[in-house]
Protein backbone atom coordinates (compact mmCIF):
# COMPACT_ATOMS: atom_id res chain seq x y z
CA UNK A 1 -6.19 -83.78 -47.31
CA UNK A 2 -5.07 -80.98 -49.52
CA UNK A 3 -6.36 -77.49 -48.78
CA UNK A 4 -7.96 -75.61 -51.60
CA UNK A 5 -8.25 -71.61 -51.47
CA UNK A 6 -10.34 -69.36 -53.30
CA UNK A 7 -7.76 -66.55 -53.33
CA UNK A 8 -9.17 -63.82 -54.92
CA UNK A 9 -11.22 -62.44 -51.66
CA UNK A 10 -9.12 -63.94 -48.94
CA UNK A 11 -7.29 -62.05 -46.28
CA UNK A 12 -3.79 -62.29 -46.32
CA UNK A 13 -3.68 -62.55 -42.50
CA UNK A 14 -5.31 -65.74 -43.47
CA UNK A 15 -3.30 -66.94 -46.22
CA UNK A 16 -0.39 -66.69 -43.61
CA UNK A 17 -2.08 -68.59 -41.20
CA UNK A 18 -2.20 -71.61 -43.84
CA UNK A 19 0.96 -71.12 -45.23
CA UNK A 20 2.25 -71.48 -41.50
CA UNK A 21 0.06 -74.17 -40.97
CA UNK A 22 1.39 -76.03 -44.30
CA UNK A 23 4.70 -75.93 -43.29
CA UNK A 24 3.85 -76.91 -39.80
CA UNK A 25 2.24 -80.44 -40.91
CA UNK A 26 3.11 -80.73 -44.79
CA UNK A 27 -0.57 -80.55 -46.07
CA UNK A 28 -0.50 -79.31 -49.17
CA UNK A 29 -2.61 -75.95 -49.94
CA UNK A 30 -2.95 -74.70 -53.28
CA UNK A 31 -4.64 -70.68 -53.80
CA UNK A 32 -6.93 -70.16 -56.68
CA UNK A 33 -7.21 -66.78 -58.18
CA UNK A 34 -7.74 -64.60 -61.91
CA UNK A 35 -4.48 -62.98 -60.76
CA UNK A 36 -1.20 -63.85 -59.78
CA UNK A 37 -0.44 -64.58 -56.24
CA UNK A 38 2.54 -65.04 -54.55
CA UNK A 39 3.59 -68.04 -52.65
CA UNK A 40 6.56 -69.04 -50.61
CA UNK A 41 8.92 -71.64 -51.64
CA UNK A 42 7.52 -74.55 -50.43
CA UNK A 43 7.11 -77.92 -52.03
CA UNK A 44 3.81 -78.31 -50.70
CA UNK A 45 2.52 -74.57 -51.15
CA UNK A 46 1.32 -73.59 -54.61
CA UNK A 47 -0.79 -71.11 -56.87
CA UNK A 48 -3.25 -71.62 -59.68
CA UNK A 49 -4.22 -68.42 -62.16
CA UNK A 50 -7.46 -69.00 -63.82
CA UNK A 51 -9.02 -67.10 -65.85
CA UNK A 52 -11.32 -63.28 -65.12
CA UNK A 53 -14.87 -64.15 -65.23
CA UNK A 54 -17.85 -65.06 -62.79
CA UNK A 55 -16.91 -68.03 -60.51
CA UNK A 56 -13.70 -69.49 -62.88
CA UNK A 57 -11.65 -69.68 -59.78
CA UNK A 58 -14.98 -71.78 -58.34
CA UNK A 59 -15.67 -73.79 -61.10
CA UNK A 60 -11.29 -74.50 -60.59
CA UNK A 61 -11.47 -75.76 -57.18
CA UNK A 62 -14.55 -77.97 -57.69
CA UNK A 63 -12.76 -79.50 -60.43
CA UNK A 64 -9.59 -80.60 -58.69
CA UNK A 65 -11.76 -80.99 -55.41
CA UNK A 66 -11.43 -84.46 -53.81
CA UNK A 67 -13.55 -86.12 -50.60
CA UNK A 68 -12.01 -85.27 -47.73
CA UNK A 69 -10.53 -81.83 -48.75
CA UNK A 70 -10.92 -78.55 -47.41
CA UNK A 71 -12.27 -75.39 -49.20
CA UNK A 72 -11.31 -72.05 -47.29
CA UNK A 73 -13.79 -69.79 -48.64
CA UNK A 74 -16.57 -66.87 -48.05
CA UNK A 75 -18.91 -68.42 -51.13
CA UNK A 76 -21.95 -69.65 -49.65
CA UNK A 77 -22.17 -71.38 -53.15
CA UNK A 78 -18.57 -73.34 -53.50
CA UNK A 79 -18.71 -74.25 -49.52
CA UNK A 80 -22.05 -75.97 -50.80
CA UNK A 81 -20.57 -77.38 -53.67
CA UNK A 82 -17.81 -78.69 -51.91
CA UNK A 83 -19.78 -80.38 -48.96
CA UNK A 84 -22.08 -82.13 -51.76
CA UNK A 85 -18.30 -83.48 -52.90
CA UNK A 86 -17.87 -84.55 -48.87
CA UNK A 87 -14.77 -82.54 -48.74
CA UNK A 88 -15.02 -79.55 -45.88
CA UNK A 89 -15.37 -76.28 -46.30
CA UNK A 90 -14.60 -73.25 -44.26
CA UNK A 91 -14.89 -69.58 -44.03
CA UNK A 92 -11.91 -67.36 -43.31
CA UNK A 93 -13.98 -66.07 -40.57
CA UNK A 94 -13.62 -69.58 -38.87
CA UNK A 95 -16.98 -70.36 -39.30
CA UNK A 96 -16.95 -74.49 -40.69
CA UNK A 97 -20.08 -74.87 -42.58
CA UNK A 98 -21.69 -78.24 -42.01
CA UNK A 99 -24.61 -80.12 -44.15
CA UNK A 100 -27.21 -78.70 -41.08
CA UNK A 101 -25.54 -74.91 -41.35
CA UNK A 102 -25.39 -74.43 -45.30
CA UNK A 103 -29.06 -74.27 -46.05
CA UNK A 104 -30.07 -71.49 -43.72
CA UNK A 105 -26.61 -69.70 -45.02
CA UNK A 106 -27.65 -70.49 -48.90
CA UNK A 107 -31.64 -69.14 -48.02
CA UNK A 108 -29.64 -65.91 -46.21
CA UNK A 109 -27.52 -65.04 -49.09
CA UNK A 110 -30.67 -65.28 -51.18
CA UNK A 111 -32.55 -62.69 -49.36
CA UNK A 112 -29.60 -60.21 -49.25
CA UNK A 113 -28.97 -60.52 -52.22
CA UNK A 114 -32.49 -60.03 -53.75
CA UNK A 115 -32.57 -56.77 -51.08
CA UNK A 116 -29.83 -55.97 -52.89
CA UNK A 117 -31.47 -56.00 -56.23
CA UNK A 118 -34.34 -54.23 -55.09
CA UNK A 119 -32.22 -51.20 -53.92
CA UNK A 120 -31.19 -51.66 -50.66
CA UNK A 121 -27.37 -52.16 -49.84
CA UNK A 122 -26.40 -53.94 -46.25
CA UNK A 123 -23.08 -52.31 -46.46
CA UNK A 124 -21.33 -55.72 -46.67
CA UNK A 125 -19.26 -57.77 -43.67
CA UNK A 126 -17.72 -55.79 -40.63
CA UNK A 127 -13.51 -56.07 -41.23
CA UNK A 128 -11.60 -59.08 -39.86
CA UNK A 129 -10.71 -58.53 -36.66
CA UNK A 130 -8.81 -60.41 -34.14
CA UNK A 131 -11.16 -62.79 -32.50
CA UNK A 132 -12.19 -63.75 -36.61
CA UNK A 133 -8.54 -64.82 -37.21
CA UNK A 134 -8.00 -66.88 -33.87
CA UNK A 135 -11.31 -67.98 -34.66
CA UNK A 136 -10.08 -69.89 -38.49
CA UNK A 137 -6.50 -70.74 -36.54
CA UNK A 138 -8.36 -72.15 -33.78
CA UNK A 139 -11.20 -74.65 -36.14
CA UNK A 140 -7.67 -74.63 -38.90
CA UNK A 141 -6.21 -76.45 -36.26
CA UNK A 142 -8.75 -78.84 -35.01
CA UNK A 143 -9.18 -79.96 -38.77
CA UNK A 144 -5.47 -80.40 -39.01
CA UNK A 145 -5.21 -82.73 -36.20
CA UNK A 146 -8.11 -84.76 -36.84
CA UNK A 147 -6.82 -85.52 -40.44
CA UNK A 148 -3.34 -86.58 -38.86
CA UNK A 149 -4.33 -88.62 -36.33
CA UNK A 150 -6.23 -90.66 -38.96
């Protein structure tokens, strides 16, 4: 398993989580952003710059995507992409989007987003909070010790 992360929007509470986890268990996890992002110096630990424009960090990630891989992202879209690629994806919220779960979530960001274009702005997510980070450590962990034990 090697952990792909689409950088540019993820919380660095979470980043630390993986980098912990990485250097707990020696999975790999490589960040994907259009800017630089630091890493620690860890063989296993690594960033990828891409370049600014409308899903290039996406578009990355599928690319180098393998089965059995997991995505940590908040794109409806690339979680979609990457279960089509049977890799895993989940959210930084800890929310692991499955084949039954990424339908309804696809038809939701639809709708907000053509509220959105008619005028009407939800105000985006509430912040991270606590319970949203144990949350990702929590299903982080479960993922990590399934692949292991296999």
């Amino acid at each position: 398993m090697h952990i792909w992360v689409d950088a540019d929007a993820c919380p660095v509470v979470i980043k630390q989580i993986l980098f912990k986890a990485s250097r707990r268990t020696g999975v790999a996890v490589t960040l994907v952003a259009n800017q630089p992002i630091n890493v620690p110096r860890a063989p296993q630990i690594d960033a990828v710059q891409v370049a600014s424009g409308f899903d290039v960090a996406d578009d990355e990630i599928v690319k180098r995507l393998s089965a059995g891989d997991l995505v940590i992202t908040a794109d409806i879209a690339l979680a979609a992409e990457a279960l089509d690629r049977q890799a895993r994806a989940l959210s930084p919220r800890g929310e692991l989007y499955t084949a039954d779960t990424i339908k309804a979530r696809l038809g939701m960001r639809d709708f907000v987003e053509t509220l959105r274009a008619s005028g009407l702005h939800s105000g985006g997510p509430d912040a991270m909070n606590h319970t949203d980070r144990q949350r990702f450590a929590n299903q982080l962990d479960r993922l990590l010790t399934r692949q292991l034990k296999s």
